[in-house]
PDB file of N, CA and C in Angstrom:
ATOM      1  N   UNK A   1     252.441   1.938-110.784  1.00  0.00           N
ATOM      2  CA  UNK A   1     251.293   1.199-111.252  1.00  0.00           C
ATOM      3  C   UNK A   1     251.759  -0.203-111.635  1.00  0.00           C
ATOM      4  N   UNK A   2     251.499  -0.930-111.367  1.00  0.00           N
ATOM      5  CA  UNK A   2     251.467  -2.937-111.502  1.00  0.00           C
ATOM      6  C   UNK A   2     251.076  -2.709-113.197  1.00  0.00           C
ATOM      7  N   UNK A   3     251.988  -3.828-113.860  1.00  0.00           N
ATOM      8  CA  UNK A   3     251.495  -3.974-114.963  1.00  0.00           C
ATOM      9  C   UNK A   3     250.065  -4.501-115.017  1.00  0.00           C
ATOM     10  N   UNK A   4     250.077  -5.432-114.243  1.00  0.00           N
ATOM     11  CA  UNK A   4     248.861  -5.965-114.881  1.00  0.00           C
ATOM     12  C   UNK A   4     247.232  -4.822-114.679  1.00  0.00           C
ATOM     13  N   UNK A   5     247.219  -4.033-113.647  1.00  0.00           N
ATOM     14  CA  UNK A   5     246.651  -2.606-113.764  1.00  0.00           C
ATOM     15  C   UNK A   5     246.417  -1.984-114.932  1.00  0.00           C
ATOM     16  N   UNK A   6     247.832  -1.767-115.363  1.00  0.00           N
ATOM     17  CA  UNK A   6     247.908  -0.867-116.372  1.00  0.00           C
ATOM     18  C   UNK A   6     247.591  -1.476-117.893  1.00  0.00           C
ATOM     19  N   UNK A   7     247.831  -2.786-117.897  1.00  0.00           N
ATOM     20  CA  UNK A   7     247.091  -3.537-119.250  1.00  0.00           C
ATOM     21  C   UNK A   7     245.377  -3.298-118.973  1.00  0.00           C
ATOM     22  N   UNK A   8     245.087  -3.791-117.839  1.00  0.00           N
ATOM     23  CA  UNK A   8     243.553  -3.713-117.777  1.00  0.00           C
ATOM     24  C   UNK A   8     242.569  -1.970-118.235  1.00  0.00           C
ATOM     25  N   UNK A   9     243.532  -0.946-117.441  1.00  0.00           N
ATOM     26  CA  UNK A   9     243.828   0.160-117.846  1.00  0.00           C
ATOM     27  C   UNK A   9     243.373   0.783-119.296  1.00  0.00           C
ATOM     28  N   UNK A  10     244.678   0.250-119.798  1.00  0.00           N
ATOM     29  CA  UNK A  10     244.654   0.493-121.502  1.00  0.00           C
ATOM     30  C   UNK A  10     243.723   0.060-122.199  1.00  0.00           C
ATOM     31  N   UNK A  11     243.170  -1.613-122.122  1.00  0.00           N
ATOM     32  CA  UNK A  11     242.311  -2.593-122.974  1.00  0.00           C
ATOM     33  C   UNK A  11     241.309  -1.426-122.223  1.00  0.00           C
ATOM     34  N   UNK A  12     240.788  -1.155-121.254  1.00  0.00           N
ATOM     35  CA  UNK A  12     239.352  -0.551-121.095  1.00  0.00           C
ATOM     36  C   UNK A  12     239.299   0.611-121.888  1.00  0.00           C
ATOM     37  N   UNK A  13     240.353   1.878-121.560  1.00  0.00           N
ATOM     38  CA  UNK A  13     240.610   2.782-122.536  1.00  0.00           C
ATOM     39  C   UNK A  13     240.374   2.541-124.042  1.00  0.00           C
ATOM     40  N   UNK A  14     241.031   1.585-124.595  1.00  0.00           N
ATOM     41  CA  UNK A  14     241.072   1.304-125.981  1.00  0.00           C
ATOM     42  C   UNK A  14     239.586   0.933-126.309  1.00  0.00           C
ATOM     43  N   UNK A  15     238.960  -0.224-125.709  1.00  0.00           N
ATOM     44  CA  UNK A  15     237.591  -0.187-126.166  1.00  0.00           C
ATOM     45  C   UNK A  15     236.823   0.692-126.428  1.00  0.00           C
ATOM     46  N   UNK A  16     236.741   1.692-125.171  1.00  0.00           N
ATOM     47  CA  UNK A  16     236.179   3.045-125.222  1.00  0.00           C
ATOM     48  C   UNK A  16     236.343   3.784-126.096  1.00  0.00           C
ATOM     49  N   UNK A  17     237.416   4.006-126.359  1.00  0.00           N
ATOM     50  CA  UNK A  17     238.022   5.171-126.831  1.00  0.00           C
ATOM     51  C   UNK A  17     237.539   4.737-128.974  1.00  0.00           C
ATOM     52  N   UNK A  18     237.709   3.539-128.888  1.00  0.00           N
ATOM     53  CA  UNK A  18     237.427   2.870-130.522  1.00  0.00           C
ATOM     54  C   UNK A  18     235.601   2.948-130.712  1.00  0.00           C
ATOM     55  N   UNK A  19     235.298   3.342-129.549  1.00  0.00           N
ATOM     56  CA  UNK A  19     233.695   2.727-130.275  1.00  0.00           C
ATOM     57  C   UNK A  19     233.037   5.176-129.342  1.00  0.00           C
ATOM     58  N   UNK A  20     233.843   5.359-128.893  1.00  0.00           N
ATOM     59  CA  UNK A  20     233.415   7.073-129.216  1.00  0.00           C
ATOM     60  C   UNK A  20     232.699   7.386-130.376  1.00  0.00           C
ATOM     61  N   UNK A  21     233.318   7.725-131.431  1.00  0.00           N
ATOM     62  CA  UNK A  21     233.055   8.158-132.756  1.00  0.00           C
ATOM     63  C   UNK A  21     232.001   8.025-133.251  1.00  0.00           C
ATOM     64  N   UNK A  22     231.452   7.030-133.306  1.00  0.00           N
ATOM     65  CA  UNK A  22     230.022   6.175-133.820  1.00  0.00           C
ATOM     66  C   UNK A  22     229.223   6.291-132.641  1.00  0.00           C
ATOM     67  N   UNK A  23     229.621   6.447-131.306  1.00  0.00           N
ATOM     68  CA  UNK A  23     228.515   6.669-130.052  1.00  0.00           C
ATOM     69  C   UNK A  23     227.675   7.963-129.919  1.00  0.00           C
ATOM     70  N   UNK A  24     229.102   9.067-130.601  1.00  0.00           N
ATOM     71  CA  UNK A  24     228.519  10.713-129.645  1.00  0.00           C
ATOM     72  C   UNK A  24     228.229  10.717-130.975  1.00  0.00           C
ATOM     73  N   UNK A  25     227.556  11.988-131.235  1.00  0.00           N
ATOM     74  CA  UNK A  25     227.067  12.904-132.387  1.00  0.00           C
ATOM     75  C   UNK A  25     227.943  14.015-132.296  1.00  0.00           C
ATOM     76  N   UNK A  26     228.657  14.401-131.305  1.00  0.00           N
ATOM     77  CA  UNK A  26     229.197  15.437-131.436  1.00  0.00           C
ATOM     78  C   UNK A  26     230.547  15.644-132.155  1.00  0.00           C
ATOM     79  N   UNK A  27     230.818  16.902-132.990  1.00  0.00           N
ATOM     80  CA  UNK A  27     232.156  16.797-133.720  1.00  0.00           C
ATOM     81  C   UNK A  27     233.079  16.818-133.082  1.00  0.00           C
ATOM     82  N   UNK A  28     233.983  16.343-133.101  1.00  0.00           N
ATOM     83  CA  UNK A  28     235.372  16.539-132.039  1.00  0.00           C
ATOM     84  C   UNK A  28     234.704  16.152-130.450  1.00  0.00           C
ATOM     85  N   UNK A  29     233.505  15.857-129.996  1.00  0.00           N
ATOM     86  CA  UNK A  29     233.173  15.530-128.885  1.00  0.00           C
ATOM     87  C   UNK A  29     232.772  16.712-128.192  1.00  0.00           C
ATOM     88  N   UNK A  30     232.628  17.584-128.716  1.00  0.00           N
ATOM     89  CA  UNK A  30     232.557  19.141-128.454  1.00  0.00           C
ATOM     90  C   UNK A  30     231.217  19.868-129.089  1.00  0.00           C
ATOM     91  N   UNK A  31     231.268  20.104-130.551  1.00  0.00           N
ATOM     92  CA  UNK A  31     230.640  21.143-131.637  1.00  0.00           C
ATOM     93  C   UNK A  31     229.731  20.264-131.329  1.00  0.00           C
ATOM     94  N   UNK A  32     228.300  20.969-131.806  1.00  0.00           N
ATOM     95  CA  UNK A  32     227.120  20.325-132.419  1.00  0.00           C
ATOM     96  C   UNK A  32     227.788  20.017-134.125  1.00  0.00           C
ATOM     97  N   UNK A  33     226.950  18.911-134.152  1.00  0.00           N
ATOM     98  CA  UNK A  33     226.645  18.841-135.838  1.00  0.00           C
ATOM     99  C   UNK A  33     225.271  19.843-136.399  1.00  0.00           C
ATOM    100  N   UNK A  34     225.808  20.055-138.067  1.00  0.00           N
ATOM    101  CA  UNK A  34     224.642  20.556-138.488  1.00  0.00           C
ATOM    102  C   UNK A  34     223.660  19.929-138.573  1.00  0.00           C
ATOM    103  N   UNK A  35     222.372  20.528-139.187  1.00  0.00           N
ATOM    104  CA  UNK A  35     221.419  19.812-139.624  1.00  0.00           C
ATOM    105  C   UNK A  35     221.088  18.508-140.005  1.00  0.00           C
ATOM    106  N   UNK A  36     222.360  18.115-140.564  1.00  0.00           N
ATOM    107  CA  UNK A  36     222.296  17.004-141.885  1.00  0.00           C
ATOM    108  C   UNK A  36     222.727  15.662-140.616  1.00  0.00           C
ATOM    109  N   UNK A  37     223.587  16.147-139.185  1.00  0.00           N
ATOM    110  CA  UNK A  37     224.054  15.327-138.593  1.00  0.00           C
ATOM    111  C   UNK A  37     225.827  15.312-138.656  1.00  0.00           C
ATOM    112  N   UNK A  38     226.326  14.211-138.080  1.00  0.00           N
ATOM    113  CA  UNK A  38     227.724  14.518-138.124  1.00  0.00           C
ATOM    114  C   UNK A  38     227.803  13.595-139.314  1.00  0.00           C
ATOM    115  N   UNK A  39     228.982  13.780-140.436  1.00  0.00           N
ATOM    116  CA  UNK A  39     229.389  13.208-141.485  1.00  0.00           C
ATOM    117  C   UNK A  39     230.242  11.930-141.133  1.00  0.00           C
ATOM    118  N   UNK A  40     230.228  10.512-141.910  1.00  0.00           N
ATOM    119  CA  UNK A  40     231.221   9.845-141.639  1.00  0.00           C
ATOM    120  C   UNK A  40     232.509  10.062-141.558  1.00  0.00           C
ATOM    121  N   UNK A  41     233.117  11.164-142.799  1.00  0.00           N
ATOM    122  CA  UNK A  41     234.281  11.021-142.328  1.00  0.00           C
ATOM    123  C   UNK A  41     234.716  11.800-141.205  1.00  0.00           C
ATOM    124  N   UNK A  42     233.946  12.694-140.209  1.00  0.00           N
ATOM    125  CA  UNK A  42     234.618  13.161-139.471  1.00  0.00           C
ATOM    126  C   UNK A  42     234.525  11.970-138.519  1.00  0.00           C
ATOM    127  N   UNK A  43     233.918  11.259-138.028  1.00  0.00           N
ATOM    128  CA  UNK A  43     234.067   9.772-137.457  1.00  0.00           C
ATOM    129  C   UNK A  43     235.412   9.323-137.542  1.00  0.00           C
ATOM    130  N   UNK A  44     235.757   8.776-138.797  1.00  0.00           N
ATOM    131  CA  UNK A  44     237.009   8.393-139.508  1.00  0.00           C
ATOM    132  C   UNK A  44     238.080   9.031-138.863  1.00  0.00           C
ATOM    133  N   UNK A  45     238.005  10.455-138.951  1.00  0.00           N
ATOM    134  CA  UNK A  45     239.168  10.871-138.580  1.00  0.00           C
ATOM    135  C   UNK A  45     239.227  11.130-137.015  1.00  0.00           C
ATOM    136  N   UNK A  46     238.063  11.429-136.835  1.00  0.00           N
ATOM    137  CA  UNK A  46     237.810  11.024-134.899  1.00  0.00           C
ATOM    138  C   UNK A  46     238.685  10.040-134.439  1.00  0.00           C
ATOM    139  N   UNK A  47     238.168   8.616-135.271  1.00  0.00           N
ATOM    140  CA  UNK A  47     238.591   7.156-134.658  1.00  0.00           C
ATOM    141  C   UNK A  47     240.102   7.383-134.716  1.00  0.00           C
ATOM    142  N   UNK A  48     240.709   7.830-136.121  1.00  0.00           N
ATOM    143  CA  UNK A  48     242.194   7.922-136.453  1.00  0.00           C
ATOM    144  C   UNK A  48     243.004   8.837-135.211  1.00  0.00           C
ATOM    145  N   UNK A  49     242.305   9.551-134.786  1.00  0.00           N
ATOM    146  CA  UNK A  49     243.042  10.697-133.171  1.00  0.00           C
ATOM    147  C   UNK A  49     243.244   9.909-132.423  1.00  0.00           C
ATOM    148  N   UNK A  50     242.093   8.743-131.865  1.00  0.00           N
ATOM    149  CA  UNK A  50     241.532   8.264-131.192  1.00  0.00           C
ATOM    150  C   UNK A  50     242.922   6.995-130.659  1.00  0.00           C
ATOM    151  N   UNK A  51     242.853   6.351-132.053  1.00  0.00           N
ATOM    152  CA  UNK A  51     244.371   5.687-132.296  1.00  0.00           C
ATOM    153  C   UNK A  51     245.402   5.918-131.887  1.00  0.00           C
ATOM    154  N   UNK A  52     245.358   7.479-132.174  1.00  0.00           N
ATOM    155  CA  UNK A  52     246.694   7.817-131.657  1.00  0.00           C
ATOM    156  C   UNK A  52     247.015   8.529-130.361  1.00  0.00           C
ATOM    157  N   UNK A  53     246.053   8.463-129.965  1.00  0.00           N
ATOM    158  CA  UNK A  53     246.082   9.436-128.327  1.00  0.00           C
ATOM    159  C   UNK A  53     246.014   8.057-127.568  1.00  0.00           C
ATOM    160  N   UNK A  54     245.573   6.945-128.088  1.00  0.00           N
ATOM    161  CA  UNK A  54     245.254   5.394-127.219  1.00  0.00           C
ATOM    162  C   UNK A  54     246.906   5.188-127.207  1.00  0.00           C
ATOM    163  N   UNK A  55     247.138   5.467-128.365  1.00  0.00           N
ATOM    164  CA  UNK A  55     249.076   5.013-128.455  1.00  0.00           C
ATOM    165  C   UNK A  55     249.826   5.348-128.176  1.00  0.00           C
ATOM    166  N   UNK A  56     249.492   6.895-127.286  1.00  0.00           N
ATOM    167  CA  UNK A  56     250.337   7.511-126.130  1.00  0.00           C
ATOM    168  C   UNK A  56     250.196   7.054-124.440  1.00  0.00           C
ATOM    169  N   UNK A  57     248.723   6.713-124.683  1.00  0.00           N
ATOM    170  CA  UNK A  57     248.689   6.221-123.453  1.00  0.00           C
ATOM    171  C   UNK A  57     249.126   5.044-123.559  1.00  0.00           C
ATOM    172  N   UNK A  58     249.243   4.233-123.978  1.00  0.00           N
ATOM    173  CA  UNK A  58     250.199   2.912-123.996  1.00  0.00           C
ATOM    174  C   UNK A  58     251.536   3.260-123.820  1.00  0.00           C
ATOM    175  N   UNK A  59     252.394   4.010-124.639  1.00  0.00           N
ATOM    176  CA  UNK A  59     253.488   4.414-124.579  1.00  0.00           C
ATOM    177  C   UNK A  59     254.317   5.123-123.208  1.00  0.00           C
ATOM    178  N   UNK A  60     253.064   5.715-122.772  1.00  0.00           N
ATOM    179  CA  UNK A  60     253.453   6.751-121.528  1.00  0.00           C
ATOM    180  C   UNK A  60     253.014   5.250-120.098  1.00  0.00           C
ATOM    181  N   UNK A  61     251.943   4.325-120.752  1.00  0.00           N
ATOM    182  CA  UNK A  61     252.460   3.628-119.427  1.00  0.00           C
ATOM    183  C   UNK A  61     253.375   2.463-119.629  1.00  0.00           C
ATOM    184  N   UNK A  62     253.744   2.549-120.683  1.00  0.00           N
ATOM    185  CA  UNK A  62     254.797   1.483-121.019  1.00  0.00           C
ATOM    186  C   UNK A  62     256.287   2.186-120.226  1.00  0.00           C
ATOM    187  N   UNK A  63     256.376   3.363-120.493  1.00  0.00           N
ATOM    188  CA  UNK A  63     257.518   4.404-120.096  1.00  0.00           C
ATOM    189  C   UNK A  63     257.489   4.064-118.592  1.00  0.00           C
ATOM    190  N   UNK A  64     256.165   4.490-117.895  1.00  0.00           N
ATOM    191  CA  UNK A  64     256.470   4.183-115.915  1.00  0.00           C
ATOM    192  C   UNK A  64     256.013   3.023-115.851  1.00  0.00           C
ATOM    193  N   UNK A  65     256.008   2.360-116.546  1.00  0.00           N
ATOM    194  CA  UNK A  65     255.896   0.303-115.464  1.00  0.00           C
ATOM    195  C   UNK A  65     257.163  -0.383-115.567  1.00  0.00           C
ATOM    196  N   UNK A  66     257.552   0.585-116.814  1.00  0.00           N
ATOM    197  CA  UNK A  66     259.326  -0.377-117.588  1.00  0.00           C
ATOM    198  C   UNK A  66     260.913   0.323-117.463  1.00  0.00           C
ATOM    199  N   UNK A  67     260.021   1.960-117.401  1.00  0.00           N
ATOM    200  CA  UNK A  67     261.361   2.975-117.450  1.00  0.00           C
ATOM    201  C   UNK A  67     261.456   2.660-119.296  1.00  0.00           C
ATOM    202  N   UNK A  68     261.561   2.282-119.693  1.00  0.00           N
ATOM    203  CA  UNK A  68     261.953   2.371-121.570  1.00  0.00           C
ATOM    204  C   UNK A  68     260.657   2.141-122.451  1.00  0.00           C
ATOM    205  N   UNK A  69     261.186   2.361-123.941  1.00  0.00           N
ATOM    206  CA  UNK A  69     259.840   2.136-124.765  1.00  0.00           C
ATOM    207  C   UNK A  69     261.106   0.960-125.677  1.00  0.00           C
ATOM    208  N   UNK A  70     259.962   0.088-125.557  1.00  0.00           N
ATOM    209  CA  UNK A  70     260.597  -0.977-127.124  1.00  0.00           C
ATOM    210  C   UNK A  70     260.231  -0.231-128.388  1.00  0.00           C
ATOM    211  N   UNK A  71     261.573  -0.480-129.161  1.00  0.00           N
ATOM    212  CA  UNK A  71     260.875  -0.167-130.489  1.00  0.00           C
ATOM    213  C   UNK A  71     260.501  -1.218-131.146  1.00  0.00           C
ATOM    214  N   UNK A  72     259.092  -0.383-131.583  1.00  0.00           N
ATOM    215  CA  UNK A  72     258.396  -1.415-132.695  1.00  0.00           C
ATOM    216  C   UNK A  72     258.324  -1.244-134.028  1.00  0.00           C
ATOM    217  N   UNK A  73     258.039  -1.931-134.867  1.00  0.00           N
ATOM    218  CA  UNK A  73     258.144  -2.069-136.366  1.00  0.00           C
ATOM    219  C   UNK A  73     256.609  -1.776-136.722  1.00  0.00           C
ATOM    220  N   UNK A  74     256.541  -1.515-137.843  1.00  0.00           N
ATOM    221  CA  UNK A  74     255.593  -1.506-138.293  1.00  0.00           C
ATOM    222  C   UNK A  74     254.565  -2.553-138.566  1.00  0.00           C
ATOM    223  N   UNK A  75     254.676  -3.982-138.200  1.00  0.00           N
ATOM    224  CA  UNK A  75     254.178  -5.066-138.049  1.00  0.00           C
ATOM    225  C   UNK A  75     253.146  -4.604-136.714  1.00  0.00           C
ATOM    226  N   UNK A  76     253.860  -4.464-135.813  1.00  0.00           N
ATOM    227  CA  UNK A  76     253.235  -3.632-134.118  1.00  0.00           C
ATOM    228  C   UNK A  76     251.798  -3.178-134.561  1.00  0.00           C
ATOM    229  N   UNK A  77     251.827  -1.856-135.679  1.00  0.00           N
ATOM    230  CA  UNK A  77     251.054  -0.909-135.879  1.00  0.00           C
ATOM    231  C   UNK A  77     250.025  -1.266-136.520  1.00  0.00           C
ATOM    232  N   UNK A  78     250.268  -2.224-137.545  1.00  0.00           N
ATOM    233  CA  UNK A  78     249.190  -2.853-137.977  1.00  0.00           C
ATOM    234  C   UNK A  78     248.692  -4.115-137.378  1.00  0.00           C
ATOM    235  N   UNK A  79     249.068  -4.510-136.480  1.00  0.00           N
ATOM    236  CA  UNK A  79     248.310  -5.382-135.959  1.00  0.00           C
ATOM    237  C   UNK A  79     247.235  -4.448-134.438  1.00  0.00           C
ATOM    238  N   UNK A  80     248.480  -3.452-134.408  1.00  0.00           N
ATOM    239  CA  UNK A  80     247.210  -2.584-132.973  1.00  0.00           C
ATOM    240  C   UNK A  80     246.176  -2.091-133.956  1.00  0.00           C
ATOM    241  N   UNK A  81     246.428  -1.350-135.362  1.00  0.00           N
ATOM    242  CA  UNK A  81     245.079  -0.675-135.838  1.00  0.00           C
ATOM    243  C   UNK A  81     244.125  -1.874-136.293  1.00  0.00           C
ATOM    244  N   UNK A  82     244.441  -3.248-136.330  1.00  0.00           N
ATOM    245  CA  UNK A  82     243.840  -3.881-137.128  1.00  0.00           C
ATOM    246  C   UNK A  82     242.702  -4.599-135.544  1.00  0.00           C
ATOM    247  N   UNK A  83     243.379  -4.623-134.268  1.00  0.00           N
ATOM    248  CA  UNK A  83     242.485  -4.600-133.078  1.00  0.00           C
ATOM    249  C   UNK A  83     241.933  -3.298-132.445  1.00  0.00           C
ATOM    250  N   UNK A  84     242.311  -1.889-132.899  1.00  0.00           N
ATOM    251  CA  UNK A  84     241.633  -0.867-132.619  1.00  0.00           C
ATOM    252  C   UNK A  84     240.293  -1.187-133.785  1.00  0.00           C
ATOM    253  N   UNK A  85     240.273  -1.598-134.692  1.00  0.00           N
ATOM    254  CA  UNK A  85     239.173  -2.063-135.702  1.00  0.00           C
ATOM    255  C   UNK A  85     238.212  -2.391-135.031  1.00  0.00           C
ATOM    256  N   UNK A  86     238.786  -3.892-134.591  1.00  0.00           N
ATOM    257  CA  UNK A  86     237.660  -4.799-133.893  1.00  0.00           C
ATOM    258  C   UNK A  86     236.900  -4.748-133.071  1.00  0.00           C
ATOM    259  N   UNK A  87     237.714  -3.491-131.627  1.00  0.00           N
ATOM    260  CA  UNK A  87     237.481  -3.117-130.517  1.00  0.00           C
ATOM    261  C   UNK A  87     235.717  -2.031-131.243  1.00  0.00           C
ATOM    262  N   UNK A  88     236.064  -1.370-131.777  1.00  0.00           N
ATOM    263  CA  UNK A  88     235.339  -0.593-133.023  1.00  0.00           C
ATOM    264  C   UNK A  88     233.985  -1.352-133.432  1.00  0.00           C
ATOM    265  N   UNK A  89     234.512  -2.265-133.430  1.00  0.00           N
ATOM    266  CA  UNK A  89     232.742  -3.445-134.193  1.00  0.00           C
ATOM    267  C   UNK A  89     231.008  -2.929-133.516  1.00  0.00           C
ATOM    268  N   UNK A  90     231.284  -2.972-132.103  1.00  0.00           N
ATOM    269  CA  UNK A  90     230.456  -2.891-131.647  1.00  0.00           C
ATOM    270  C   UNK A  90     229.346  -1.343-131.435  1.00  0.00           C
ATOM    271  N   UNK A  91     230.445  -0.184-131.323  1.00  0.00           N
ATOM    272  CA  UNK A  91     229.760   0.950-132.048  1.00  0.00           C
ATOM    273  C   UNK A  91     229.390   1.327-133.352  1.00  0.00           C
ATOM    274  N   UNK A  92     230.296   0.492-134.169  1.00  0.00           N
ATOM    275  CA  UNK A  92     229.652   1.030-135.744  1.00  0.00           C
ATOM    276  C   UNK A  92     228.602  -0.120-136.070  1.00  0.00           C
ATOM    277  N   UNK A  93     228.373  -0.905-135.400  1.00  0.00           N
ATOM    278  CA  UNK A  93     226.975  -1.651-135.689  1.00  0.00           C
ATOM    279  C   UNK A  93     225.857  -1.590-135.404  1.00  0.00           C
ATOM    280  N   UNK A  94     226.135  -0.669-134.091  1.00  0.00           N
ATOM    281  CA  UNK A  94     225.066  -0.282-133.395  1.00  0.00           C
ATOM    282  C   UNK A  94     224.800   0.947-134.015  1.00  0.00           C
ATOM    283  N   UNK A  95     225.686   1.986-135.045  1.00  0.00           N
ATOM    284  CA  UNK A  95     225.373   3.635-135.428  1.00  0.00           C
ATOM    285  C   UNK A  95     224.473   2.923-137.068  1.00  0.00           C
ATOM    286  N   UNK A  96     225.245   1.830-137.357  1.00  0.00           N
ATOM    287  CA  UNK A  96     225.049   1.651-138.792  1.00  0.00           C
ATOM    288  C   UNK A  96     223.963   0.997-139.234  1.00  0.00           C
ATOM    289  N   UNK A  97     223.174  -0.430-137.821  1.00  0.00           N
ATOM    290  CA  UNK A  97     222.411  -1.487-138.032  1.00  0.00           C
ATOM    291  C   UNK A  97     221.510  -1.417-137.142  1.00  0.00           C
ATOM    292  N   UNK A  98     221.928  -1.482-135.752  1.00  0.00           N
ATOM    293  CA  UNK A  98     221.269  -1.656-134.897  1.00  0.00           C
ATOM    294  C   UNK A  98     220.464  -0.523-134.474  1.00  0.00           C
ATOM    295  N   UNK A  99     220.785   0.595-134.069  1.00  0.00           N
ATOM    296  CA  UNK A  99     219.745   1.702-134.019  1.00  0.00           C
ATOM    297  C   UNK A  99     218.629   1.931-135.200  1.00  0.00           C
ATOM    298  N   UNK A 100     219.066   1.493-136.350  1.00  0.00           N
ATOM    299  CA  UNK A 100     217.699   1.635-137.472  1.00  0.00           C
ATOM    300  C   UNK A 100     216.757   0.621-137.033  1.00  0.00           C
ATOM    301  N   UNK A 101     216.923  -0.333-136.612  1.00  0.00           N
ATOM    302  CA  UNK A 101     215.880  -1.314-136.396  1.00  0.00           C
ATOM    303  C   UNK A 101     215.621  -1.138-135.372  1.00  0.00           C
ATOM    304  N   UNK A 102     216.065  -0.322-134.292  1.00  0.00           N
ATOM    305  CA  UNK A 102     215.227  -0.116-132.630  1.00  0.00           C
ATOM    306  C   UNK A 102     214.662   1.045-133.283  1.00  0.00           C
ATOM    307  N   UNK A 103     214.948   1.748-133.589  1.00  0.00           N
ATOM    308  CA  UNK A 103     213.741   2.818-133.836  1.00  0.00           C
ATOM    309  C   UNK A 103     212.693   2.254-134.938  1.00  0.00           C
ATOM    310  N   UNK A 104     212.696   1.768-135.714  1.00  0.00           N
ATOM    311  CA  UNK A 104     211.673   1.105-136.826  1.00  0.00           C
ATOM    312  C   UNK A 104     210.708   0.148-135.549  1.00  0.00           C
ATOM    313  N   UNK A 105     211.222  -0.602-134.584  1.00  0.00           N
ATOM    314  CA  UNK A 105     210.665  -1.419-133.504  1.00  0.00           C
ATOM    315  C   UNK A 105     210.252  -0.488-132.971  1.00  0.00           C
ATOM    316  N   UNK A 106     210.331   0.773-132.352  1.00  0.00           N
ATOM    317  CA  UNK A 106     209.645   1.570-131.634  1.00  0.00           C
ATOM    318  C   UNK A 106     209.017   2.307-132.353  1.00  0.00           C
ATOM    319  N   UNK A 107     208.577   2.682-133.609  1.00  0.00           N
ATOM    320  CA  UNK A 107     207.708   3.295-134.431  1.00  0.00           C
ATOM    321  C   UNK A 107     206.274   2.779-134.675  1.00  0.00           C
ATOM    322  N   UNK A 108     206.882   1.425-134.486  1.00  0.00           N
ATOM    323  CA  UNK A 108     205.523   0.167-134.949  1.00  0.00           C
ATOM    324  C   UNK A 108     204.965   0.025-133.851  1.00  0.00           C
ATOM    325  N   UNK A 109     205.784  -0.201-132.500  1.00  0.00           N
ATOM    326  CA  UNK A 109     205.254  -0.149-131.506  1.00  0.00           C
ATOM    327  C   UNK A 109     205.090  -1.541-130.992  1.00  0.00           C
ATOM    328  N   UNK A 110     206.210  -2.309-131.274  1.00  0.00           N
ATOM    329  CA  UNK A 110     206.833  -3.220-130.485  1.00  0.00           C
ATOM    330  C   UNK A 110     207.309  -3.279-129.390  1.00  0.00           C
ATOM    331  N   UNK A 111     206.792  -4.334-128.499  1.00  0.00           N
ATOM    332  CA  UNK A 111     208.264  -4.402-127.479  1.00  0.00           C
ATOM    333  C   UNK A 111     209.527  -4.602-127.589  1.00  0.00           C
TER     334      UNK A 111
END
C-alpha cells in the first residue's frame, strides 16, 4: 500500500470512526438501548475503543508501508486524542444541537 493511500485511508477511518458514537443509538453498535435510550457515558467509552482500535490501524499500517513502528511519547497521544476530539465535533453537535432543532422545525412544520 503507497503511503499516501494509507494516510488518506486512516484520516477517513478516523473521522468515521470519532463521530460513530453520537451517530448510532446502538450499544456497542450491536445491543438495542433501553427505553430511556443509550446513556452518554457509554458513548464516552465507545469513542475511547474507538481511539484505540483507530491506533491499531495506524500502527498496523505504519508496520507494512515502513516495516517498523516509531516510538512515540506521550506528547504523540495527546495531540492524536486531542484531533480524535475534533474529528468528533461534528457528530456530537449534531446528537447534542442540531437534531433538537430539526425535529422542533419539523414539529412546527417548517421547511
Amino acid at each position: 500500500m503507497a503511503m499516501g493511500l494509507a494516510i488518506t485511508v486512516l484520516l477517513i477511518a478516523t473521522v468515521i470512526a470519532a463521530n460513530l458514537p453520537w451517530l448510532s443509538e446502538r450499544i456497542g453498535f450491536v445491543l438495542e438501548p433501553g427505553r430511556d435510550g443509550k446513556p452518554e457515558w457509554v458513548r464516552l467509552i465507545e469513542w475511547g475503543v474507538l481511539f484505540g482500535l483507530v491506533g491499531l490501524l495506524g500502527a498496523g499500517m505504519e508496520m507494512r508501508t515502513q516495516g517498523q513502528l516509531q516510538p512515540q511519547g506521550w506528547e504523540f497521544w495527546v495531540i492524536a486524542l486531542c484531533l480524535f476530539a475534533v474529528f468528533a465535533l461534528p457528530g456530537f453537535v449534531y446528537r447534542h444541537d442540531l437534531r433538537r432543532r430539526l425535529i422542533k422545525r419539523r414539529r412546527r412544520g417548517s421547511p
